[in-house]
PDB file of N, CA and C in Angstrom:
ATOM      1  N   UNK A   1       0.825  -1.183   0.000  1.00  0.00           N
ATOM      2  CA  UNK A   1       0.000   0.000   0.000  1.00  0.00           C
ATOM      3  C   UNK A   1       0.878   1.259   0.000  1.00  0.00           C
ATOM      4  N   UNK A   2       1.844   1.076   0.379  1.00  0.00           N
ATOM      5  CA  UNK A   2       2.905   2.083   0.607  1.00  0.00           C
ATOM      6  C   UNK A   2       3.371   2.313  -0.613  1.00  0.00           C
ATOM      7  N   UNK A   3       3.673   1.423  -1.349  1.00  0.00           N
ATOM      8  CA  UNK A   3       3.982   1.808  -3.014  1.00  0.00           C
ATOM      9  C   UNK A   3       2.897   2.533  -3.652  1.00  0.00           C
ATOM     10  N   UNK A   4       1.555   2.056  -3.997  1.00  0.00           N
ATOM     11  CA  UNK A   4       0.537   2.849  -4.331  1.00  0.00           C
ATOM     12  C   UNK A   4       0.039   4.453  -3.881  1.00  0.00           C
ATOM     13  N   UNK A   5       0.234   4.468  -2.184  1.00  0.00           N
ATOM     14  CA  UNK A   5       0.223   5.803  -2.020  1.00  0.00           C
ATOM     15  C   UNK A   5       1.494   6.226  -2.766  1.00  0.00           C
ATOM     16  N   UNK A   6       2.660   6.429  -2.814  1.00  0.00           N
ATOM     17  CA  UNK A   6       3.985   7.281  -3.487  1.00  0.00           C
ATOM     18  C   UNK A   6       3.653   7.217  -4.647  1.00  0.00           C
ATOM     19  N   UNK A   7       3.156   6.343  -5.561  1.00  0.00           N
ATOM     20  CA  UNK A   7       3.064   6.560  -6.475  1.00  0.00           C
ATOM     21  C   UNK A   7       1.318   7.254  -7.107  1.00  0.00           C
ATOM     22  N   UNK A   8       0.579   7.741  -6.376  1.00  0.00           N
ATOM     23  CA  UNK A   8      -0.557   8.449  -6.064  1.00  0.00           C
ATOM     24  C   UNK A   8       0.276   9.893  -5.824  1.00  0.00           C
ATOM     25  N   UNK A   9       1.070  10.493  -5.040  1.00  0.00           N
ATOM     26  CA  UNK A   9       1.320  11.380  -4.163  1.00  0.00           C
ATOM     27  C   UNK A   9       1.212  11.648  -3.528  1.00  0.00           C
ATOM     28  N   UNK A  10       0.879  11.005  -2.435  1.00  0.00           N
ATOM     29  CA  UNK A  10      -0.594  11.424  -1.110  1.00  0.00           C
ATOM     30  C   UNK A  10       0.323  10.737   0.150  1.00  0.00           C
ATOM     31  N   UNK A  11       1.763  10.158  -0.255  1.00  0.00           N
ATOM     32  CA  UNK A  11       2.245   9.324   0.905  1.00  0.00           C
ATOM     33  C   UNK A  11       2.733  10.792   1.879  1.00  0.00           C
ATOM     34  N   UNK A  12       2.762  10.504   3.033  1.00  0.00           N
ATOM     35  CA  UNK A  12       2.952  11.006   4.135  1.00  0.00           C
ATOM     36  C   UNK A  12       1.977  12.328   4.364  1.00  0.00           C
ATOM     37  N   UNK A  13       0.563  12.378   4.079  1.00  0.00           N
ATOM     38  CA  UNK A  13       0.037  13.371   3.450  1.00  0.00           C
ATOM     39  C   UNK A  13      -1.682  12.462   4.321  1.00  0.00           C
ATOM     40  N   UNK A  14      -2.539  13.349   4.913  1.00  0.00           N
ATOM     41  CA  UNK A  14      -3.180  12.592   5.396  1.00  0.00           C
ATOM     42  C   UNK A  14      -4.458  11.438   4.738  1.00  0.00           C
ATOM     43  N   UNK A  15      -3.994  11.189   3.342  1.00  0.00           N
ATOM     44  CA  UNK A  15      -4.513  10.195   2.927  1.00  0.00           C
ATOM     45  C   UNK A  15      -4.236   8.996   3.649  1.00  0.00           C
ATOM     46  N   UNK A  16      -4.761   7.846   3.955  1.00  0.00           N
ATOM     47  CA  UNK A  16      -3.957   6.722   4.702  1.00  0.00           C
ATOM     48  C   UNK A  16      -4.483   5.340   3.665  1.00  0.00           C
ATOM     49  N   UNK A  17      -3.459   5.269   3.100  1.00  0.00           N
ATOM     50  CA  UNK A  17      -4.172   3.264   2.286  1.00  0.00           C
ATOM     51  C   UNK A  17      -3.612   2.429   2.869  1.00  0.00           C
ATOM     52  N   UNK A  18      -4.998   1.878   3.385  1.00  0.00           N
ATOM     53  CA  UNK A  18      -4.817   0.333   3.912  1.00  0.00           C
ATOM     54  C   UNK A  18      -5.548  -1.044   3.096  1.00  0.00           C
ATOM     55  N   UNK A  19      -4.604  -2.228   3.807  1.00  0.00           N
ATOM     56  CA  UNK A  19      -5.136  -3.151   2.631  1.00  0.00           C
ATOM     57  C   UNK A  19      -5.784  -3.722   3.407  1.00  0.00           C
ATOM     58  N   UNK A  20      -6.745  -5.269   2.781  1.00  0.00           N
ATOM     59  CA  UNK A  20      -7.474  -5.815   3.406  1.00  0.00           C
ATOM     60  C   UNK A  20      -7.633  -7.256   2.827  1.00  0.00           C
ATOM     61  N   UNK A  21      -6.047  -7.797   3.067  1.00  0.00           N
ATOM     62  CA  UNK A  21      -5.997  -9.154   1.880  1.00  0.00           C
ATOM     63  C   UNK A  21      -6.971 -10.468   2.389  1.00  0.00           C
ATOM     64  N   UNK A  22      -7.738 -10.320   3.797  1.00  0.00           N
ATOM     65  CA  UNK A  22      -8.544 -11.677   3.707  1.00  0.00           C
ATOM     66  C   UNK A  22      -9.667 -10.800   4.129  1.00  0.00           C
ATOM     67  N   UNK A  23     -10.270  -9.469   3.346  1.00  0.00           N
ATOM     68  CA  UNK A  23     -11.735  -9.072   3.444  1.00  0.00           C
ATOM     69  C   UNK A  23     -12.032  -9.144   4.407  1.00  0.00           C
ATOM     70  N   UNK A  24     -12.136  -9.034   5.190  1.00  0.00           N
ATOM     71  CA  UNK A  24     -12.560  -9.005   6.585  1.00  0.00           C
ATOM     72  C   UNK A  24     -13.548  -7.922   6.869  1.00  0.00           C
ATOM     73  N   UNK A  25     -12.841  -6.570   6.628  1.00  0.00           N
ATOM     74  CA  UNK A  25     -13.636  -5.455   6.378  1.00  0.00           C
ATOM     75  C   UNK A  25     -14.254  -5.354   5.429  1.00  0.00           C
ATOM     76  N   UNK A  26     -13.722  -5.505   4.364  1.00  0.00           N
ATOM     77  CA  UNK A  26     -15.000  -5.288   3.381  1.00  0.00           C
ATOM     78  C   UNK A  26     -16.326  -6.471   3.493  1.00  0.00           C
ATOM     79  N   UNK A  27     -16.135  -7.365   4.048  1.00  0.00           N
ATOM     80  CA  UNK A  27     -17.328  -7.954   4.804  1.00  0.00           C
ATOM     81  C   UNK A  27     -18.148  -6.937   5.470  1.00  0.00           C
ATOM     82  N   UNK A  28     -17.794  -6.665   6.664  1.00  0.00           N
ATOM     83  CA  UNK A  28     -18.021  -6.348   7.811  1.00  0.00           C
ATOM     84  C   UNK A  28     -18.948  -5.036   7.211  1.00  0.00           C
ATOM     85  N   UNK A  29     -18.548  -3.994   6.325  1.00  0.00           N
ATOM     86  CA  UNK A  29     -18.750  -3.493   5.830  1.00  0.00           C
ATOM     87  C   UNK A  29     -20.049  -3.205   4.859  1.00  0.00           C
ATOM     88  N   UNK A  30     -20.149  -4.931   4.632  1.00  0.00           N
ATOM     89  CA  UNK A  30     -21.288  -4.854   2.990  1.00  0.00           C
ATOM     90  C   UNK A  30     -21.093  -4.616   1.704  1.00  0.00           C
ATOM     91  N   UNK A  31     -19.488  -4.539   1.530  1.00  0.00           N
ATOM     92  CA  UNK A  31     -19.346  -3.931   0.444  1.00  0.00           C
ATOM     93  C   UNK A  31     -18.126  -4.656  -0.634  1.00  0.00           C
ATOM     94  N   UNK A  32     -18.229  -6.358  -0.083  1.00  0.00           N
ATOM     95  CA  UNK A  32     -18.191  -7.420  -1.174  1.00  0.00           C
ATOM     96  C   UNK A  32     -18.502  -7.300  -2.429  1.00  0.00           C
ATOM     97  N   UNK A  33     -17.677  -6.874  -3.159  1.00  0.00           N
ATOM     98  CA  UNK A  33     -18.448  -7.379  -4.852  1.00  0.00           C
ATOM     99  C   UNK A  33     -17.931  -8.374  -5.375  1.00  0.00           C
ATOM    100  N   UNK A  34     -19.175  -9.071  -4.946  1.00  0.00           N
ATOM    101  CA  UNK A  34     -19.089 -10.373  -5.984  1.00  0.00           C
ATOM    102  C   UNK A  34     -20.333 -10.590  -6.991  1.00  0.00           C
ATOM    103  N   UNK A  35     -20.712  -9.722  -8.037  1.00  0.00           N
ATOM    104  CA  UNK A  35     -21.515  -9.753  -8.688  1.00  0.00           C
ATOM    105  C   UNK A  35     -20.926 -10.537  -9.851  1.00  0.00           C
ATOM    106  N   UNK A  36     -21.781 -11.504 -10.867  1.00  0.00           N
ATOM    107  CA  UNK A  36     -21.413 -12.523 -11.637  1.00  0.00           C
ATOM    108  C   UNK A  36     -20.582 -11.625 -12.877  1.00  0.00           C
ATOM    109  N   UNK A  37     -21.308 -10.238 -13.098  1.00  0.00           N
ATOM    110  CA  UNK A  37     -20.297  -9.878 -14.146  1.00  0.00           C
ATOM    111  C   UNK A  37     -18.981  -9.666 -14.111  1.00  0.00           C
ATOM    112  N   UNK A  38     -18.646  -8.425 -13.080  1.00  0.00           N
ATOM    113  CA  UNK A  38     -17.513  -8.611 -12.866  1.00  0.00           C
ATOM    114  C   UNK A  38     -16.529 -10.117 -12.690  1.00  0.00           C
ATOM    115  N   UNK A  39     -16.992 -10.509 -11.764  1.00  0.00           N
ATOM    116  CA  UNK A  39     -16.481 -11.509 -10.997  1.00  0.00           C
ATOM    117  C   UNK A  39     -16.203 -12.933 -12.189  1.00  0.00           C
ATOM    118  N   UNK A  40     -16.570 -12.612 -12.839  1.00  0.00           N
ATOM    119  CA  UNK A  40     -16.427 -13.548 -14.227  1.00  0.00           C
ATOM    120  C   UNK A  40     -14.900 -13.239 -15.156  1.00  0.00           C
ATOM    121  N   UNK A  41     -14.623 -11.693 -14.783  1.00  0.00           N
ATOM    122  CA  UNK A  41     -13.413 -11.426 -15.293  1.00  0.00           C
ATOM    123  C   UNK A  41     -12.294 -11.567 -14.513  1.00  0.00           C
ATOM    124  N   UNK A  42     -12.469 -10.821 -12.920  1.00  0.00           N
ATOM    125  CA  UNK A  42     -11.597 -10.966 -11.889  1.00  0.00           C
ATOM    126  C   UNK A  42     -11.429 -12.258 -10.848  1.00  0.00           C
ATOM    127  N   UNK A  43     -12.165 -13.065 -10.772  1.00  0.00           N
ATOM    128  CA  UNK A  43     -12.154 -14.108 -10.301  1.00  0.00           C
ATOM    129  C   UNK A  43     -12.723 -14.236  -8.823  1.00  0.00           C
ATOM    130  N   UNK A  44     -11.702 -13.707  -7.641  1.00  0.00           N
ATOM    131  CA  UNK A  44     -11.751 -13.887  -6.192  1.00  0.00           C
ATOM    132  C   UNK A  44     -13.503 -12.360  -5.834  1.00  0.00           C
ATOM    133  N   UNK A  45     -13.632 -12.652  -4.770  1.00  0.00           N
ATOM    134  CA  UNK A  45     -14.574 -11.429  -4.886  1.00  0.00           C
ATOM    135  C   UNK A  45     -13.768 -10.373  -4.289  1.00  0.00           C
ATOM    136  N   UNK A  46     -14.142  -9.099  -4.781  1.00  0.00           N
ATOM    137  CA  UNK A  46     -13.202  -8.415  -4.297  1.00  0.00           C
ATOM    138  C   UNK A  46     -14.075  -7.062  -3.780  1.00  0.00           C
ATOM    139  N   UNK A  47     -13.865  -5.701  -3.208  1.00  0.00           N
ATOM    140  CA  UNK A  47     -14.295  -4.903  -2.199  1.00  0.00           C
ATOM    141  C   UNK A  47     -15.045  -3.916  -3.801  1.00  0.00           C
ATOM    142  N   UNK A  48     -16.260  -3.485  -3.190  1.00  0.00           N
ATOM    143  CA  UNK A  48     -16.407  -2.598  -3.900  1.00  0.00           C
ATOM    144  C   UNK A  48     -15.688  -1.002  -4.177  1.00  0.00           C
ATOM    145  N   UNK A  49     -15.887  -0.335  -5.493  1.00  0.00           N
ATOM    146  CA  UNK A  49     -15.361   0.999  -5.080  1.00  0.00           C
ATOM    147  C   UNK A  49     -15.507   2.022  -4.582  1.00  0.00           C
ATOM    148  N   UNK A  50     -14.821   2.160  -3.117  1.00  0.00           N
ATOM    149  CA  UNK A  50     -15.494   3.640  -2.136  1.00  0.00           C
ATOM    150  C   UNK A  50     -15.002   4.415  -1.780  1.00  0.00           C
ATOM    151  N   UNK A  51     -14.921   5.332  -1.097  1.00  0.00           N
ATOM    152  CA  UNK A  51     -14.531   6.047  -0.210  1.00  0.00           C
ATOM    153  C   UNK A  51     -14.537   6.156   1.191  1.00  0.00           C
ATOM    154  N   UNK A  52     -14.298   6.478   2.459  1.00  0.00           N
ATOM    155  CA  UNK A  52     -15.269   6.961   3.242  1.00  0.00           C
ATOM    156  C   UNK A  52     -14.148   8.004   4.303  1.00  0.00           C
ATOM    157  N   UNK A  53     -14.691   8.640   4.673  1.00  0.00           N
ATOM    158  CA  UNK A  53     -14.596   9.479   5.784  1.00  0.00           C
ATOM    159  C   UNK A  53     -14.409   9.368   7.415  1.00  0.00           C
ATOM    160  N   UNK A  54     -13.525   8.778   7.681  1.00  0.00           N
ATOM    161  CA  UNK A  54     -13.094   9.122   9.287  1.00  0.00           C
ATOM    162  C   UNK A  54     -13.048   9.962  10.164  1.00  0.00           C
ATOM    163  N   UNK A  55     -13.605  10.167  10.982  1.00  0.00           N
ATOM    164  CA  UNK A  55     -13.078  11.415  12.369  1.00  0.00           C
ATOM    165  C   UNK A  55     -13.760  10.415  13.228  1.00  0.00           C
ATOM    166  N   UNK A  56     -12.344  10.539  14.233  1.00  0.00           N
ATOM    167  CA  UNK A  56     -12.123   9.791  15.891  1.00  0.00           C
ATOM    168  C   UNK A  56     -12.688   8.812  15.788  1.00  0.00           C
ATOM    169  N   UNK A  57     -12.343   7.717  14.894  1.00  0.00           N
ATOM    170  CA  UNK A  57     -12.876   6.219  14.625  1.00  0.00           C
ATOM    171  C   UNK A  57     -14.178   6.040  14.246  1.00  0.00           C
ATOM    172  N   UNK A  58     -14.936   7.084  13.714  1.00  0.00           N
ATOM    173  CA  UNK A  58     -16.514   7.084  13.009  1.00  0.00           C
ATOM    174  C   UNK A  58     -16.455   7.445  12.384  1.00  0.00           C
ATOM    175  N   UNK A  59     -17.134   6.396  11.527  1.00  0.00           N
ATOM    176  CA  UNK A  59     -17.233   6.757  10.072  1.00  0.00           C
ATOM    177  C   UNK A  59     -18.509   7.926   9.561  1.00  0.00           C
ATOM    178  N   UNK A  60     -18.046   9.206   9.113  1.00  0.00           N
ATOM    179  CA  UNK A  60     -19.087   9.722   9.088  1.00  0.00           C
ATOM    180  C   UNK A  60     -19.556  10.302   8.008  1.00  0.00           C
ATOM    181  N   UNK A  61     -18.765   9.212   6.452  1.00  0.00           N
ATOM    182  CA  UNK A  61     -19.367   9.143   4.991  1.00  0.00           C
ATOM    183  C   UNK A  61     -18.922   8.283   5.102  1.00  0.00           C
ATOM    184  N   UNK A  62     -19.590   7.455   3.880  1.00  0.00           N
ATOM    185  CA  UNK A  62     -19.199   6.200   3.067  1.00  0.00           C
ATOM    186  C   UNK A  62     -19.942   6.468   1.552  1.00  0.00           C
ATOM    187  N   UNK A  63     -18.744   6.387   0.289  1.00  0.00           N
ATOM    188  CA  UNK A  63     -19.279   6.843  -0.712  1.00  0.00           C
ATOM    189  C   UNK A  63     -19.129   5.672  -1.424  1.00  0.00           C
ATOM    190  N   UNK A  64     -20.225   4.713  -2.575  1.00  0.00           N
ATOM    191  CA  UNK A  64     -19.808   3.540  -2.817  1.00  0.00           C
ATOM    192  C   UNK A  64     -20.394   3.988  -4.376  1.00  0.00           C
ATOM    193  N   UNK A  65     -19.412   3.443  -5.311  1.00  0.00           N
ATOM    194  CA  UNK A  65     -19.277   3.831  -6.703  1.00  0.00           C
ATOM    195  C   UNK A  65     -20.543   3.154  -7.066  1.00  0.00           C
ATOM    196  N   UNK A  66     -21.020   1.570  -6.915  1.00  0.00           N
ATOM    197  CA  UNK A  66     -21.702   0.891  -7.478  1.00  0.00           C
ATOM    198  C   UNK A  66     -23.057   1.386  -7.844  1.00  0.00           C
ATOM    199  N   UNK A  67     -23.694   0.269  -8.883  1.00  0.00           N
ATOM    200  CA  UNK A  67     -24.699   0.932  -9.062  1.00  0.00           C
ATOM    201  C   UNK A  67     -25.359  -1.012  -9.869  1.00  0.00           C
ATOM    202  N   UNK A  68     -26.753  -0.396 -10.034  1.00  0.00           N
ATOM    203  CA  UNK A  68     -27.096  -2.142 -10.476  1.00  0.00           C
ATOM    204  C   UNK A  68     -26.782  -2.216 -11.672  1.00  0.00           C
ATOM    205  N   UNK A  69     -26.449  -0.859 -12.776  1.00  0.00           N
ATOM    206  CA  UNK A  69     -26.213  -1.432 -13.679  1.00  0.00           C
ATOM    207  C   UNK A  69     -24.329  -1.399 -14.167  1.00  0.00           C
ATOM    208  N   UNK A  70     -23.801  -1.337 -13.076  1.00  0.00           N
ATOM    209  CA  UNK A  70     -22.158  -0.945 -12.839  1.00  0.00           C
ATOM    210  C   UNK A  70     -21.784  -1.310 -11.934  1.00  0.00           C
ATOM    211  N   UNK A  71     -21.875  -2.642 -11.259  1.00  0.00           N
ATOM    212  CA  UNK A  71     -21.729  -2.944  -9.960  1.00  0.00           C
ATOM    213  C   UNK A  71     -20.053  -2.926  -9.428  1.00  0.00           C
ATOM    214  N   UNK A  72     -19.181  -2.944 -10.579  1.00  0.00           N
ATOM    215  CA  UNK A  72     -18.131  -2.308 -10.096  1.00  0.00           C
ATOM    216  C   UNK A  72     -17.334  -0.768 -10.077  1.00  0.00           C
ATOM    217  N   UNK A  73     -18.456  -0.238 -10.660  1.00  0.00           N
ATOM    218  CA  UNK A  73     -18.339   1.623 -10.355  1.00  0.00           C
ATOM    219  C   UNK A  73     -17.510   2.253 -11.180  1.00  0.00           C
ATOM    220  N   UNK A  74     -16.626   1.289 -12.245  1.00  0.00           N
ATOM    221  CA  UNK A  74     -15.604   1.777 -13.061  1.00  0.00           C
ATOM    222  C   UNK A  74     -16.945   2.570 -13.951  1.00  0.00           C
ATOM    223  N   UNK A  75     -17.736   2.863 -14.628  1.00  0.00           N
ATOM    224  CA  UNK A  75     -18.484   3.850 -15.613  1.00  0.00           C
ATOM    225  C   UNK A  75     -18.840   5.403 -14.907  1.00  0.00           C
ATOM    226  N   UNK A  76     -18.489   5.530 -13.587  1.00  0.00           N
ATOM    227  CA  UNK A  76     -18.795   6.523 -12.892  1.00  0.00           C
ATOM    228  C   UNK A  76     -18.255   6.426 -11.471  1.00  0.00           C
ATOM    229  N   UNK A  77     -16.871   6.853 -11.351  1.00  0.00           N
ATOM    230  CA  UNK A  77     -16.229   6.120  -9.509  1.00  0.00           C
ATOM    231  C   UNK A  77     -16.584   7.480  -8.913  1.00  0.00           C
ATOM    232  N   UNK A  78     -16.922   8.848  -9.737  1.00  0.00           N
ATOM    233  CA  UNK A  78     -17.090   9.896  -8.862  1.00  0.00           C
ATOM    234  C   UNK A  78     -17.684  10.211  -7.720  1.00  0.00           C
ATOM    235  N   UNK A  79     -18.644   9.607  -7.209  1.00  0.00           N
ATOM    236  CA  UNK A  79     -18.318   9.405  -5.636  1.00  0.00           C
ATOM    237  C   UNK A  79     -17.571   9.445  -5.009  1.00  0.00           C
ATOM    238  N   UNK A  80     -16.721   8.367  -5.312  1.00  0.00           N
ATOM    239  CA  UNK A  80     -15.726   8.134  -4.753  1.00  0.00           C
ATOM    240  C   UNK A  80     -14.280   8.574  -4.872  1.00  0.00           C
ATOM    241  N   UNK A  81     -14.240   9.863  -5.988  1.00  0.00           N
ATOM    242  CA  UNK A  81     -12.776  10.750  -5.729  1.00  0.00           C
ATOM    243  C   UNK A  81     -12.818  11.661  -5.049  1.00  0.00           C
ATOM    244  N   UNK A  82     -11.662  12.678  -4.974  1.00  0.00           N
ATOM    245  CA  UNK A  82     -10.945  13.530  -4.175  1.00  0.00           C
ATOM    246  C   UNK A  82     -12.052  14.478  -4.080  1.00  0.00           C
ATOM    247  N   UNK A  83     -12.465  14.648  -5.134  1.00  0.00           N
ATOM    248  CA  UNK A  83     -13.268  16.066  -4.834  1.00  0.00           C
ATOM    249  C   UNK A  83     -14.567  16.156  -3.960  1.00  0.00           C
ATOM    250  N   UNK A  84     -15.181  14.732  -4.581  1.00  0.00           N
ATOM    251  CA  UNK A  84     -16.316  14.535  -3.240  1.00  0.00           C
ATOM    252  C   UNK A  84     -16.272  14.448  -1.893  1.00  0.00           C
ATOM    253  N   UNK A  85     -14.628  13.755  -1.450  1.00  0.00           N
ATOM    254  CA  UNK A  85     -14.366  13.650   0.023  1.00  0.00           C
ATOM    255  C   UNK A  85     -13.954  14.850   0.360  1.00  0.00           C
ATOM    256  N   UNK A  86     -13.041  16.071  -0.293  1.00  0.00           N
ATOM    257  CA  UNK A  86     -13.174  17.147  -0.199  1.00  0.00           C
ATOM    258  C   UNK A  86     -14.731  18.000   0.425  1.00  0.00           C
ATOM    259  N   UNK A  87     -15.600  18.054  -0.078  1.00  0.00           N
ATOM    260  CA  UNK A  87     -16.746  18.602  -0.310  1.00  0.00           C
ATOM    261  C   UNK A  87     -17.206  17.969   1.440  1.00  0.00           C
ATOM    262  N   UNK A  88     -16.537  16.089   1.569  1.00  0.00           N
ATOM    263  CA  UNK A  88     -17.600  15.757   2.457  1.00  0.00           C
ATOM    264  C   UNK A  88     -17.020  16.208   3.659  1.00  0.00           C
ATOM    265  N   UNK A  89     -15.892  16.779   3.655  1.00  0.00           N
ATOM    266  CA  UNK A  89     -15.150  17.328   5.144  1.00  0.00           C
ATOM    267  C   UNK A  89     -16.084  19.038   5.701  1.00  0.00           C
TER     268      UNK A  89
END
C-alpha cells in the first residue's frame, strides 16, 4: 500500500491506504463485490469501489461507486474521488 500511495502522491500526506488481503472489512462493511459480471473477469470477490470518511474512529461518509447497472463503479467512480471527500469534510 505504501507503493501505491507514493506513487498516487498522497504518501505522508493525510490520505492513509490500507489493505485488506482476507476481506474481513469489506465484509463487515457490505461492500463485497461479488456480482457474476464482474467476478467472471476478476475471479476472487473483491471490495467494492469507495470512499469513506473518518473522524475519531466514526465513520461519518461512506461513498460507494456501485450501481445495479455498474456494480463495479468503473463507468462513474465519482463518488468516490478527491473532490467529493473534499466537499464531504
Amino acid at each position: 500500500m505504501t507503493g501505491w500511495a507514493k506513487a498516487q502522491g498522497v504518501e505522508g500526506s493525510i490520505v492513509t491506504f490500507l489493505g485488506d488481503p482476507r476481506s474481513e472489512l469489506t465484509k463487515a462493511l457490505g461492500l463485497v463485490l461479488d456480482h457474476p459480471g464482474p467476478m467472471g473477469v476478476l475471479g476472487n470477490n473483491r471490495c467494492k469501489r469507495f470512499s469513506m470518511l473518518i473522524e475519531d474512529s466514526i465513520i461519518k461518509t461512506i461513498n460507494v461507486a456501485a450501481t445495479e447497472s455498474d456494480p463495479a463503479g468503473d463507468n462513474d467512480p465519482s463518488v468516490t474521488l478527491a473532490e467529493k471527500m473534499l466537499g464531504d469534510l
